[in-house]
Protein backbone atom coordinates (compact mmCIF):
# COMPACT_ATOMS: atom_id res chain seq x y z
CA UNK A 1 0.00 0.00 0.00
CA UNK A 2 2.57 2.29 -1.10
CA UNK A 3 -0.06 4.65 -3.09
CA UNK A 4 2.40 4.98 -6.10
CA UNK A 5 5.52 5.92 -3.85
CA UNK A 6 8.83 4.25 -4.58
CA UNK A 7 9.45 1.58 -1.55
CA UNK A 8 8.00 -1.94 0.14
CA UNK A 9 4.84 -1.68 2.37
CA UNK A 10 4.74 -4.92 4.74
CA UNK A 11 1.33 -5.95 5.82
CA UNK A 12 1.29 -8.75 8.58
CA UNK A 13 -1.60 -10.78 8.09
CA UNK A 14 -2.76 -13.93 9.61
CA UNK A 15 -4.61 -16.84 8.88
CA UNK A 16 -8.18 -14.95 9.63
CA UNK A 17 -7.18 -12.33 7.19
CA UNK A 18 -6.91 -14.40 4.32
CA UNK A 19 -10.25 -13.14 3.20
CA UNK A 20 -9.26 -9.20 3.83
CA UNK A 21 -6.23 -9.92 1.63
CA UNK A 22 -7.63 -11.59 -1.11
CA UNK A 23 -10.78 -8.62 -1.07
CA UNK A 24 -7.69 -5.88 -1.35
CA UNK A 25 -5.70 -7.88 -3.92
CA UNK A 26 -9.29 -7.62 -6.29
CA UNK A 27 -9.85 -3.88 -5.26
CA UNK A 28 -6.10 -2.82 -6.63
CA UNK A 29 -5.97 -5.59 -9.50
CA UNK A 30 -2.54 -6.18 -8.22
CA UNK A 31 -1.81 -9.95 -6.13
CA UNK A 32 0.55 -9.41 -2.69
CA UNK A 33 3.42 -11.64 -2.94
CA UNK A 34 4.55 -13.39 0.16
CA UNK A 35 7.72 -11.48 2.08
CA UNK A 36 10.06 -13.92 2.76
CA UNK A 37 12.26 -11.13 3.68
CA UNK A 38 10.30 -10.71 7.05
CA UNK A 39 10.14 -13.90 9.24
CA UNK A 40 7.64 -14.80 12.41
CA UNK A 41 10.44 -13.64 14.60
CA UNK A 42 10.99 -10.71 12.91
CA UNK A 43 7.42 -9.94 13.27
CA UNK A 44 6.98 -11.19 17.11
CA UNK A 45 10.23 -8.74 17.82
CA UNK A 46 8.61 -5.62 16.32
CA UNK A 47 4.91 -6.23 17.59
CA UNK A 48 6.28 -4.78 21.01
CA UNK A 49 6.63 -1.58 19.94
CA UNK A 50 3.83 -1.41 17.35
CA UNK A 51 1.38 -2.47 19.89
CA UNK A 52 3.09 0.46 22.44
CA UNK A 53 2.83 3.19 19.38
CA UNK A 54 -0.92 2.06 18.93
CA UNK A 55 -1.87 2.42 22.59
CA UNK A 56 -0.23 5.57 22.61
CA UNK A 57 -1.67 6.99 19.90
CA UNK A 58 -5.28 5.82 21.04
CA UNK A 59 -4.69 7.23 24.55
CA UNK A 60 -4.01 10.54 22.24
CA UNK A 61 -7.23 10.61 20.40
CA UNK A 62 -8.71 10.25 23.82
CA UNK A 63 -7.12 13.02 25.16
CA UNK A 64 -7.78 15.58 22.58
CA UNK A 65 -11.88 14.25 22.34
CA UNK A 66 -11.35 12.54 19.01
CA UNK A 67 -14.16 9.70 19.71
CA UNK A 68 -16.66 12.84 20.44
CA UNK A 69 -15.50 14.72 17.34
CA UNK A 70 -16.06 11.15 15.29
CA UNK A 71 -19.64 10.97 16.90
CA UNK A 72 -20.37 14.63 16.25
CA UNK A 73 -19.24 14.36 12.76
CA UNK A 74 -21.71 10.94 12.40
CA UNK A 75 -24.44 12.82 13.58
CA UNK A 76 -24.08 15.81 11.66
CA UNK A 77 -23.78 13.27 8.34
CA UNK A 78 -27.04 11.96 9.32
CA UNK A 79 -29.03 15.00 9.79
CA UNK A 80 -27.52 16.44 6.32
CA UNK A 81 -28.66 13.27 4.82
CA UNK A 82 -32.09 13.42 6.20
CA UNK A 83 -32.07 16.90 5.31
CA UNK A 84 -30.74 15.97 1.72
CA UNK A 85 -33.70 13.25 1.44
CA UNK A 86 -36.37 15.67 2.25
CA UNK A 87 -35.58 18.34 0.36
CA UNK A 88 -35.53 15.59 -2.47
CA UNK A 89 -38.62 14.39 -1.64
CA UNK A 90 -40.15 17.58 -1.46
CA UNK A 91 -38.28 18.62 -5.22
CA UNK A 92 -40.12 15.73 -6.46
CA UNK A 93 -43.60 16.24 -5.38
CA UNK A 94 -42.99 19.92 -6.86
CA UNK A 95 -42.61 18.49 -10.24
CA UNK A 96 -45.30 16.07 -10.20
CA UNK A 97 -47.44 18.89 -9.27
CA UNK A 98 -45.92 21.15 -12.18
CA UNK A 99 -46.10 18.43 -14.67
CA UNK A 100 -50.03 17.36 -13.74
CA UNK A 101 -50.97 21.04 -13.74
CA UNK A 102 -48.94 21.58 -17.15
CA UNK A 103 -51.11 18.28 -18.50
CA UNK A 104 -54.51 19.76 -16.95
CA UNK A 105 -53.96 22.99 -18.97
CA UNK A 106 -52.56 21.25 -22.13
């Protein structure tokens, strides 16, 4: 997942994932090789610290309110939507109404 960057992206995947992988290798049209330049033990050393930079960085987003912002930001989607639907709706019964009174006078 190097979004057209020069470079190697390693994603560690496990046997549950198979289905994940298989999903992203149809959405980019491209298969993922195996790395055999990354073994198990390679992985199990650096989990440590990815699992310490992921705690940190979700004790972060606490911090600074990001699960209210996300919620906010969900709820505001949903009234703009509703909004969006009824103005739609509304749009629509306008036109029926113009095109009936257009065929009345016609």
């Amino acid at each position: 997942a190097r979004a057209g960057r020069r470079g190697r992206a390693v994603s560690l995947v496990c046997e549950t994932d198979v289905s994940l992988v298989h999903a992203a290798e149809e959405m980019s049209g491209r298969k993922m090789d195996k790395c055999n330049d990354v073994t198990d033990d390679d992985a199990v050393r650096l989990l440590g610290s990815v699992s310490k930079a992921a705690r940190l960085t979700k004790m972060k987003l606490m911090d600074i309110g990001f699960d209210d912002l996300v919620k906010r930001q969900k709820e505001r989607k949903a009234r703009d939507r509703r909004e969006r639907v009824k103005a739609e709706r509304a749009a629509n019964r306008l036109m029926k109404q113009m095109a009936k009174k257009k065929q009345e006078a016609a």
